[in-house]
PDB file of N, CA and C in Angstrom:
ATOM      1  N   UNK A   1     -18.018  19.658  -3.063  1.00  0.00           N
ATOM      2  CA  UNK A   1     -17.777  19.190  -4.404  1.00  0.00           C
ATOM      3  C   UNK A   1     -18.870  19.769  -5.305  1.00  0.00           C
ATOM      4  N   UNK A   2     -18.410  20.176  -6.348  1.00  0.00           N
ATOM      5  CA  UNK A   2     -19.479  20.928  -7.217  1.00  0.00           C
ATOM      6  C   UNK A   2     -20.047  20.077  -8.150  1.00  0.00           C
ATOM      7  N   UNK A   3     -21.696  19.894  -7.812  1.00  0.00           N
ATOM      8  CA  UNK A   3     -22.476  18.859  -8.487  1.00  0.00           C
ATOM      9  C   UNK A   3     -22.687  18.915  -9.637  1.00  0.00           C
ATOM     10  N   UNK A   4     -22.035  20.328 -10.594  1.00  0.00           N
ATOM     11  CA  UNK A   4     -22.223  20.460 -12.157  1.00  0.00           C
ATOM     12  C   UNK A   4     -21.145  19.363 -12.730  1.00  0.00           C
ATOM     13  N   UNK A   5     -19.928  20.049 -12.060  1.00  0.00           N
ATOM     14  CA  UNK A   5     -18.704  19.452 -12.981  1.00  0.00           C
ATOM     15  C   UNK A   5     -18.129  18.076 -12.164  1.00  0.00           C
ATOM     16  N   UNK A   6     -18.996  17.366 -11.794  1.00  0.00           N
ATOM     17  CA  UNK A   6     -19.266  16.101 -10.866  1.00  0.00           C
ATOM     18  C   UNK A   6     -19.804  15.409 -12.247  1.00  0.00           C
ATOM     19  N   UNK A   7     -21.270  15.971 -12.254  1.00  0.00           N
ATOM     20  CA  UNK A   7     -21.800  15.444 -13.257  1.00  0.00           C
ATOM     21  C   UNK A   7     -21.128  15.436 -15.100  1.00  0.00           C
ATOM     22  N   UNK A   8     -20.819  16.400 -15.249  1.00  0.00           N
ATOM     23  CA  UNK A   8     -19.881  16.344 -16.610  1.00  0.00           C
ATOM     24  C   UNK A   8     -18.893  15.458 -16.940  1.00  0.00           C
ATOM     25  N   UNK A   9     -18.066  15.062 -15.426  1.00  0.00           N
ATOM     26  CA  UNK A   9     -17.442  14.480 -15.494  1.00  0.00           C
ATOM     27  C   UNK A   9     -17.322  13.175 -15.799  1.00  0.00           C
ATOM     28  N   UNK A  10     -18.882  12.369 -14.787  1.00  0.00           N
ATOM     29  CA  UNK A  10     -19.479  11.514 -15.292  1.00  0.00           C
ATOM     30  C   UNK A  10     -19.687  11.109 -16.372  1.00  0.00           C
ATOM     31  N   UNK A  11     -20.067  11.909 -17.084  1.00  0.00           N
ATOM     32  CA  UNK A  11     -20.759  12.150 -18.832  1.00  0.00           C
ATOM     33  C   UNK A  11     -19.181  11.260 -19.566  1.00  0.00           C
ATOM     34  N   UNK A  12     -17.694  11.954 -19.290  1.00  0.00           N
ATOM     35  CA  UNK A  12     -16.641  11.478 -19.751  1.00  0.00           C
ATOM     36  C   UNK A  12     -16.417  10.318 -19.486  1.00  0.00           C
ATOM     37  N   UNK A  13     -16.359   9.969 -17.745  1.00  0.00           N
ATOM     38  CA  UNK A  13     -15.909   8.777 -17.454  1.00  0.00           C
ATOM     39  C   UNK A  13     -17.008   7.826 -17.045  1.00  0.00           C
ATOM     40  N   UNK A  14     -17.192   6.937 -17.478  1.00  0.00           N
ATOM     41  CA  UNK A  14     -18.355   5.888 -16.910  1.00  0.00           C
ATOM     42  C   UNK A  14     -17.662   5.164 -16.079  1.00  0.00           C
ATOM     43  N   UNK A  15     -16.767   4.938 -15.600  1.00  0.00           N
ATOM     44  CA  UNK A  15     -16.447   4.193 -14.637  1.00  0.00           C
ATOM     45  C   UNK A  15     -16.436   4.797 -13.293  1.00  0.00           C
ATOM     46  N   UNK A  16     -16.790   4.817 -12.451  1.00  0.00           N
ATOM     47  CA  UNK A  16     -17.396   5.688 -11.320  1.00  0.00           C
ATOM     48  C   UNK A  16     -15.790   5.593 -10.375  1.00  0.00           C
ATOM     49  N   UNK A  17     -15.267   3.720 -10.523  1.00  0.00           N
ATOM     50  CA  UNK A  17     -13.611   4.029  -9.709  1.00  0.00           C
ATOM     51  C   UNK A  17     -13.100   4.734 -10.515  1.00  0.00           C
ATOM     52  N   UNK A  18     -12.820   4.576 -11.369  1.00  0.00           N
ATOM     53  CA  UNK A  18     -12.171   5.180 -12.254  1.00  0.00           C
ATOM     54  C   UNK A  18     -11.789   6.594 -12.002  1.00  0.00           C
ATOM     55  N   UNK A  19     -13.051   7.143 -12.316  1.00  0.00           N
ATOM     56  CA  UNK A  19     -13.673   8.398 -12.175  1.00  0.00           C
ATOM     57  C   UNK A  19     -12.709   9.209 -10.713  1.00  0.00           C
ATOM     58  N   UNK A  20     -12.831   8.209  -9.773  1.00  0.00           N
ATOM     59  CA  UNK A  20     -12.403   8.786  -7.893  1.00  0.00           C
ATOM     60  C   UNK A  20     -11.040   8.475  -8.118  1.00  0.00           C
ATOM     61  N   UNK A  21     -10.453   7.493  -8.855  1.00  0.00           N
ATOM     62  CA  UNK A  21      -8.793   7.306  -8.560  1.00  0.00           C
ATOM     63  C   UNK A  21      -8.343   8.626  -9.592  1.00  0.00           C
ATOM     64  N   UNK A  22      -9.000   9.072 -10.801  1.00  0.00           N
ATOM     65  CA  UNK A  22      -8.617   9.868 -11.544  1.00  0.00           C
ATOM     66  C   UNK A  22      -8.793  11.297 -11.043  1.00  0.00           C
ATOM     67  N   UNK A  23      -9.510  11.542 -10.368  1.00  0.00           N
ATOM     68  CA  UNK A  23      -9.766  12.968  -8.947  1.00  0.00           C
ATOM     69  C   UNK A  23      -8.517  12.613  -8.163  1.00  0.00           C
ATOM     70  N   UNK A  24      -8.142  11.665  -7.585  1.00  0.00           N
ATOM     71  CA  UNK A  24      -7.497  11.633  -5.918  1.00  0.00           C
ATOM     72  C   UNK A  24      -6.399  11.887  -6.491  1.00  0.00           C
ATOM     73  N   UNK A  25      -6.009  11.020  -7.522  1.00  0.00           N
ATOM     74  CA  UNK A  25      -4.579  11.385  -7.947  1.00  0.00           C
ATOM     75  C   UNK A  25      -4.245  12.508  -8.621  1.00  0.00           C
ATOM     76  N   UNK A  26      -4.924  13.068  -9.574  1.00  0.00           N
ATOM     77  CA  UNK A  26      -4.778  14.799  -9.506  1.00  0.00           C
ATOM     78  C   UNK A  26      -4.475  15.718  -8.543  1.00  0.00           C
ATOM     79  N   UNK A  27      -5.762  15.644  -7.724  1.00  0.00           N
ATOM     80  CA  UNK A  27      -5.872  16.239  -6.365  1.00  0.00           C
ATOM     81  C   UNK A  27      -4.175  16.066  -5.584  1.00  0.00           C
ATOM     82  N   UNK A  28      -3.601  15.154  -5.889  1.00  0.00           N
ATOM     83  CA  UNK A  28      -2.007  15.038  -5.083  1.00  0.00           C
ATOM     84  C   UNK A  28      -0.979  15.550  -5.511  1.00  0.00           C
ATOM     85  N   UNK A  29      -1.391  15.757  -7.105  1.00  0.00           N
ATOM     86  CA  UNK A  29      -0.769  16.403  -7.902  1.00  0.00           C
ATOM     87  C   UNK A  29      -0.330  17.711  -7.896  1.00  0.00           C
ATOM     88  N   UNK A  30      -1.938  18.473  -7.535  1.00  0.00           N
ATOM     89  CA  UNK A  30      -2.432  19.827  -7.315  1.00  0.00           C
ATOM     90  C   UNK A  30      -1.897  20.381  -6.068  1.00  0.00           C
ATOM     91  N   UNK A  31      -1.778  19.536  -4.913  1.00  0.00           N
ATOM     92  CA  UNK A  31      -1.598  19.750  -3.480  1.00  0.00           C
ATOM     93  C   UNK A  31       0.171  19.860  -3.478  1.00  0.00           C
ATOM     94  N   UNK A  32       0.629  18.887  -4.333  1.00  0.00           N
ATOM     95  CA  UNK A  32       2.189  18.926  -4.565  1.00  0.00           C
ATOM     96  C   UNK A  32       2.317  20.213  -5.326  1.00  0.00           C
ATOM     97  N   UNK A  33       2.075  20.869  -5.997  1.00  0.00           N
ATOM     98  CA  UNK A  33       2.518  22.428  -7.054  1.00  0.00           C
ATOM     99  C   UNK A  33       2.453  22.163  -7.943  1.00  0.00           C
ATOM    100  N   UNK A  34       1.383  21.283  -8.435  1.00  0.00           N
ATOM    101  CA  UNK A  34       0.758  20.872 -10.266  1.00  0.00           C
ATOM    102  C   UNK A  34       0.342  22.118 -10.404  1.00  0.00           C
ATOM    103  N   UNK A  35       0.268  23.047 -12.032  1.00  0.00           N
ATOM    104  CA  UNK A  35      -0.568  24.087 -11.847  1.00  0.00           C
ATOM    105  C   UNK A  35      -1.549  23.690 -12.755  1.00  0.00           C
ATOM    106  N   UNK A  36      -2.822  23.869 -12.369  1.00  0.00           N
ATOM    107  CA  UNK A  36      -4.205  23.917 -13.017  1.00  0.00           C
ATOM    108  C   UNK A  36      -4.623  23.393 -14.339  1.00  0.00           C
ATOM    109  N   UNK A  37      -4.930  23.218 -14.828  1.00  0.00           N
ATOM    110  CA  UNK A  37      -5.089  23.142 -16.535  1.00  0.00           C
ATOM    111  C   UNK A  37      -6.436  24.039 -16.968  1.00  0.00           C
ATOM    112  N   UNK A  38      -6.595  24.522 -15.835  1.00  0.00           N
ATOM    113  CA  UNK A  38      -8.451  25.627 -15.893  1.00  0.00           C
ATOM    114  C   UNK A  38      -7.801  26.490 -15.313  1.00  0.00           C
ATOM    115  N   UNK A  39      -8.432  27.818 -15.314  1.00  0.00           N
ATOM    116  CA  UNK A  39      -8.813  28.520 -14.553  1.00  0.00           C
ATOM    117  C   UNK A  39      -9.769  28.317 -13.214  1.00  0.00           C
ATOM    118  N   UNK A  40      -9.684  28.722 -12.252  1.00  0.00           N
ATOM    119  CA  UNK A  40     -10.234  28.261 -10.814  1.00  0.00           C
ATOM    120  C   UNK A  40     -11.301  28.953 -11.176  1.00  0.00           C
ATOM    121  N   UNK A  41     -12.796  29.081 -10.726  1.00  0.00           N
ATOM    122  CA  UNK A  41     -13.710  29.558 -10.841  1.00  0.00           C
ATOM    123  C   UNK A  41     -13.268  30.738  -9.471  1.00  0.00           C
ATOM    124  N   UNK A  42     -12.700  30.523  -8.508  1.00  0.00           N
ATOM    125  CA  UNK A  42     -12.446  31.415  -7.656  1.00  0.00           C
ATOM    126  C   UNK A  42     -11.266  31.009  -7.075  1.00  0.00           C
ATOM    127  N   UNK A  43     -10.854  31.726  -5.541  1.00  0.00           N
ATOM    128  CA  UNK A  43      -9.568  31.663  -5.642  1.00  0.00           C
ATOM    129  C   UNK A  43      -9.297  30.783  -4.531  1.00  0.00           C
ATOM    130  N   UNK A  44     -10.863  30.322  -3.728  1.00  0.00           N
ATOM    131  CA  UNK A  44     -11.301  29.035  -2.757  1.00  0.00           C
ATOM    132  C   UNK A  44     -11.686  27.780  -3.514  1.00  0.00           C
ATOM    133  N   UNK A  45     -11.428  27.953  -4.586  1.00  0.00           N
ATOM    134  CA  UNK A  45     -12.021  26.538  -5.384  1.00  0.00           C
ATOM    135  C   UNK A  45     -10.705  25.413  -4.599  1.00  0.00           C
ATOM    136  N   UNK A  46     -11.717  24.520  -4.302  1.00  0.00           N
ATOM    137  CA  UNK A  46     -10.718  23.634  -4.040  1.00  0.00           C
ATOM    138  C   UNK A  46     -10.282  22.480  -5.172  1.00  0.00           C
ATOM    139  N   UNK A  47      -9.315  21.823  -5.017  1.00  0.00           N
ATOM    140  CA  UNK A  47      -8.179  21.033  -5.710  1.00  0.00           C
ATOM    141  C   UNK A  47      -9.607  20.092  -6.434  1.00  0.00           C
ATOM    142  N   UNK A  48     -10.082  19.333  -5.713  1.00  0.00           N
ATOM    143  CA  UNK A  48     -11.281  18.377  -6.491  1.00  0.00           C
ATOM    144  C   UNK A  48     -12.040  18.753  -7.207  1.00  0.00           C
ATOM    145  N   UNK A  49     -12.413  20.303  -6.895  1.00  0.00           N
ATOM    146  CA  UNK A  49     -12.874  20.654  -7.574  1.00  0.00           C
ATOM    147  C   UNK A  49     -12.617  20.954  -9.234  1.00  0.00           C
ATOM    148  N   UNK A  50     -11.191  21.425  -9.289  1.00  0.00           N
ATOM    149  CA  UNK A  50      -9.793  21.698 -10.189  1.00  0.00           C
ATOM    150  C   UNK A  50     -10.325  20.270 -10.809  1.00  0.00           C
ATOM    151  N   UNK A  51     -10.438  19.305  -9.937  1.00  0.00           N
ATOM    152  CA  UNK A  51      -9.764  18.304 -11.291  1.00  0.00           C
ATOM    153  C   UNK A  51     -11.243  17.712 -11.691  1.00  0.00           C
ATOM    154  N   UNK A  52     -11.947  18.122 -11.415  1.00  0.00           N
ATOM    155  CA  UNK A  52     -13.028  17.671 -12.409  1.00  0.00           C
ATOM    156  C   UNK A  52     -13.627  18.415 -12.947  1.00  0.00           C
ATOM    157  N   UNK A  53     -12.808  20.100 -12.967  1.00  0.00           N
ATOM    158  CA  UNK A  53     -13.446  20.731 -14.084  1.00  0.00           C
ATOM    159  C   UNK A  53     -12.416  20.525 -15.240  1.00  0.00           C
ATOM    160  N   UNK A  54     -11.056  19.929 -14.549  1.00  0.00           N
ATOM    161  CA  UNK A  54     -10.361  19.374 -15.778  1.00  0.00           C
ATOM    162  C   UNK A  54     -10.907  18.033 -16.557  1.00  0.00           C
ATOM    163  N   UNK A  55     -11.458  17.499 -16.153  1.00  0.00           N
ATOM    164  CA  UNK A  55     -12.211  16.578 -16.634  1.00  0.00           C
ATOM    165  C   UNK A  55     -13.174  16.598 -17.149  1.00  0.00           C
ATOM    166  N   UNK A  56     -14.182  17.250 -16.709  1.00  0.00           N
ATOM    167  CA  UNK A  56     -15.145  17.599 -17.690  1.00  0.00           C
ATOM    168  C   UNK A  56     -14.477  18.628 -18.872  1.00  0.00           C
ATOM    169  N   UNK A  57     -14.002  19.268 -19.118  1.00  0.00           N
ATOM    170  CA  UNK A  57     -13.570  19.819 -19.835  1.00  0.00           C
ATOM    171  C   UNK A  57     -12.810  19.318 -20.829  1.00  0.00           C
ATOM    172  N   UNK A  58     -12.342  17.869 -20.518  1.00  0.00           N
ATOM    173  CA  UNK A  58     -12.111  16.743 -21.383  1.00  0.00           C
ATOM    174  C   UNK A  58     -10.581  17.274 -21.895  1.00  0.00           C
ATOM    175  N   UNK A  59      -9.888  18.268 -19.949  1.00  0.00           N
ATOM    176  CA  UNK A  59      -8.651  18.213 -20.265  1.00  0.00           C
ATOM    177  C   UNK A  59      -7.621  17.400 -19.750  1.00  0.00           C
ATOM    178  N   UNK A  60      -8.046  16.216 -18.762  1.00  0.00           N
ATOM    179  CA  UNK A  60      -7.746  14.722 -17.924  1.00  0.00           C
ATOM    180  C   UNK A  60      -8.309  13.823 -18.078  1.00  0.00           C
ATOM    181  N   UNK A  61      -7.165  12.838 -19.183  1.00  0.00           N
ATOM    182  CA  UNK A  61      -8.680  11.846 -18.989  1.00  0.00           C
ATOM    183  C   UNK A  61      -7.748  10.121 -18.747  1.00  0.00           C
ATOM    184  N   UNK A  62      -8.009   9.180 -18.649  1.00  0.00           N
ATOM    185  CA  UNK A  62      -7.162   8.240 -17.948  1.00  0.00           C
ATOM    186  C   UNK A  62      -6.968   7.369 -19.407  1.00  0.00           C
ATOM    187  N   UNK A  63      -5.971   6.365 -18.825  1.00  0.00           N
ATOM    188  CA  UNK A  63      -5.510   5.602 -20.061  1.00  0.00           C
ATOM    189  C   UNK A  63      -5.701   4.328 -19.137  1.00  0.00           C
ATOM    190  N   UNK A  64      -5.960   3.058 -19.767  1.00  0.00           N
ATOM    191  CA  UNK A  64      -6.154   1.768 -19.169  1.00  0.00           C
ATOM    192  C   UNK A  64      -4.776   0.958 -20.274  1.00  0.00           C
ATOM    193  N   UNK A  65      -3.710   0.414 -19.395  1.00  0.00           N
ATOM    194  CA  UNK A  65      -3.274  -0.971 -20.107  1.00  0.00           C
ATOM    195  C   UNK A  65      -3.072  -1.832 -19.299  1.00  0.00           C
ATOM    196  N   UNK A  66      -3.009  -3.416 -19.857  1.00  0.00           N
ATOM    197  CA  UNK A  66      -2.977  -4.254 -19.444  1.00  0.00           C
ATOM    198  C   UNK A  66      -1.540  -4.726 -19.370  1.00  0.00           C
ATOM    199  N   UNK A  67      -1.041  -5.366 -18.099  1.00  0.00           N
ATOM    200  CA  UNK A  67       0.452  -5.645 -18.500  1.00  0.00           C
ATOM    201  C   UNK A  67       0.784  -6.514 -19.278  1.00  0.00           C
ATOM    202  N   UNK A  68       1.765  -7.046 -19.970  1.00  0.00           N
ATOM    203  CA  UNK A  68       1.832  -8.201 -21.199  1.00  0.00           C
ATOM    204  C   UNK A  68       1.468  -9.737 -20.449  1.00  0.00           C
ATOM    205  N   UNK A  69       1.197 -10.630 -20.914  1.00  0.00           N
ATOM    206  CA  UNK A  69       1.254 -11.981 -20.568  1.00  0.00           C
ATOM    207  C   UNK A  69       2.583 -12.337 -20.055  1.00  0.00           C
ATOM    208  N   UNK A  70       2.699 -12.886 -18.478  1.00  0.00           N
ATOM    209  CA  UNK A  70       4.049 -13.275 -18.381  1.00  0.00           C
ATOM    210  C   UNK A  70       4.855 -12.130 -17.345  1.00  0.00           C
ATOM    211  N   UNK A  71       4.716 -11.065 -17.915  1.00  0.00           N
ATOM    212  CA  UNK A  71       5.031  -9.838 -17.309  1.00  0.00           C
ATOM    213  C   UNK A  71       4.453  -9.522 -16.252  1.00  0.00           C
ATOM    214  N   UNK A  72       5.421  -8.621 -15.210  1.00  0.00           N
ATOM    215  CA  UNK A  72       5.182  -8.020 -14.145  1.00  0.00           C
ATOM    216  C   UNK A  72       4.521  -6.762 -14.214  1.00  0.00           C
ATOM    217  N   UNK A  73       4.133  -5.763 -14.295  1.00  0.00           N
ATOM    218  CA  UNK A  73       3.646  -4.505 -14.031  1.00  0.00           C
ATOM    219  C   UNK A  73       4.782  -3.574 -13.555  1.00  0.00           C
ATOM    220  N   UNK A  74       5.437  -3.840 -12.087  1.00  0.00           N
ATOM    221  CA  UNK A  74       6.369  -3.192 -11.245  1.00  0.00           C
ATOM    222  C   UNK A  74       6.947  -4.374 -11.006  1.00  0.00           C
ATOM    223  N   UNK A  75       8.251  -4.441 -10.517  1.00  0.00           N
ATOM    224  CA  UNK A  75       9.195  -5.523 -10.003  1.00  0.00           C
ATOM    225  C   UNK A  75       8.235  -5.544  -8.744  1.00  0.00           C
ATOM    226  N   UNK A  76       8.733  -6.863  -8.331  1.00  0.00           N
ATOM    227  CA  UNK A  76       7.918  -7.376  -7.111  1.00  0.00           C
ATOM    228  C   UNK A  76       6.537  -7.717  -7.328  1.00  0.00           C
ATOM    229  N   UNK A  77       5.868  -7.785  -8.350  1.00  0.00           N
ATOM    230  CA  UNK A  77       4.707  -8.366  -8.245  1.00  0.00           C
ATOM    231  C   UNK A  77       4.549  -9.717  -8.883  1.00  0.00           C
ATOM    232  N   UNK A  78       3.356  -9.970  -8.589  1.00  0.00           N
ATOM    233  CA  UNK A  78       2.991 -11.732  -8.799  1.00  0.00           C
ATOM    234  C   UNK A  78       2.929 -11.622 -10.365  1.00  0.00           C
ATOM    235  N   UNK A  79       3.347 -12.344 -11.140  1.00  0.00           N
ATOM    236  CA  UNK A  79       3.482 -12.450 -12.666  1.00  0.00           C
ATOM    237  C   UNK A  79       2.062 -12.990 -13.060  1.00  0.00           C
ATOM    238  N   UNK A  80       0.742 -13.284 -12.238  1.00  0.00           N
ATOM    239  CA  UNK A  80      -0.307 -13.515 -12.757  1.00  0.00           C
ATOM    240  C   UNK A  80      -1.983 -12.238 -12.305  1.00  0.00           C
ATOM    241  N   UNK A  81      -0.518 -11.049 -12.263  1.00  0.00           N
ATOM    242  CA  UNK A  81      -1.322  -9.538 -12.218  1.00  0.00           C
ATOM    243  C   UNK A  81      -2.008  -9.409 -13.160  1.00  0.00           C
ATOM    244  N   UNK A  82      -3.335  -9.155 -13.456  1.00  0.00           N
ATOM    245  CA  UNK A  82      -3.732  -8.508 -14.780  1.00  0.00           C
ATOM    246  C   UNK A  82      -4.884  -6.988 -14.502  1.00  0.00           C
ATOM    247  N   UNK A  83      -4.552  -6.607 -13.103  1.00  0.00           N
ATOM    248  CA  UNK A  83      -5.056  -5.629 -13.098  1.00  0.00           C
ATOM    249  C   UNK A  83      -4.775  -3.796 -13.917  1.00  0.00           C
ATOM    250  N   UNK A  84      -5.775  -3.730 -14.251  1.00  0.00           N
ATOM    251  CA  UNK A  84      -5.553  -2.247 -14.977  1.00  0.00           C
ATOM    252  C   UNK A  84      -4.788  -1.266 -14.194  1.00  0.00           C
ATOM    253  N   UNK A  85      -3.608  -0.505 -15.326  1.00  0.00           N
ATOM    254  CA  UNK A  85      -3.005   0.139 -14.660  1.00  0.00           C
ATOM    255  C   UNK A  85      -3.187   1.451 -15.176  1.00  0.00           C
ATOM    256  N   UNK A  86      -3.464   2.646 -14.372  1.00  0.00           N
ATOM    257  CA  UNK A  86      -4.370   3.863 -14.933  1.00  0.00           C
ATOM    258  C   UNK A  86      -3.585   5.082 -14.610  1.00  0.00           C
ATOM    259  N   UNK A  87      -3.055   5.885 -16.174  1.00  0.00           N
ATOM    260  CA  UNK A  87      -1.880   6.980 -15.942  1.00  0.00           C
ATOM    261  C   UNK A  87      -2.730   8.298 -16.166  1.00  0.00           C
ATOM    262  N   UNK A  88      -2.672   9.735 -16.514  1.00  0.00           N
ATOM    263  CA  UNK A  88      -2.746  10.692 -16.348  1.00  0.00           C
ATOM    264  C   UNK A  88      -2.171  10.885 -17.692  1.00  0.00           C
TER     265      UNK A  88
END
């Protein structure tokens, strides 16, 4: 993992989960045939790497909402969910 755009990334996201669910889920993205939003620094750069130079680059960045009062999130869940739900 490259400790520059690790750190930049940081700089964007202060939330450190945040930060790893917003890598992993890229990274699945990337591994499925997402293409890039950078240029690869090389042609071994790996996928984590990809997504936190998309991030530092302040070209991924996450959205937080809360589900409504009352409301479910996804069918099947407990109607007293209020955990953050975090898109791309």
């Amino acid at each position: 993992m490259n400790s520059r755009y690790l750190e930049q990334a940081r700089e964007r996201v202060d939330n450190e989960e945040i930060l790893v669910n917003l890598v992993a889920r890229r990274v699945r993205q990337l591994h499925r045939g997402a293409r890039p939003m950078v240029k690869p620094d090389s042609a071994l750069m790996e996928a984590d790497d990809v997504a936190l130079k998309e991030i530092a680059e302040g070209l991924l960045a996450a959205e937080m909402t809360l589900a409504p009062e009352g409301e479910p999130e996804l069918a099947g869940e407990e109607e007293s969910s209020h955990e953050p739900k975090i898109t791309l």
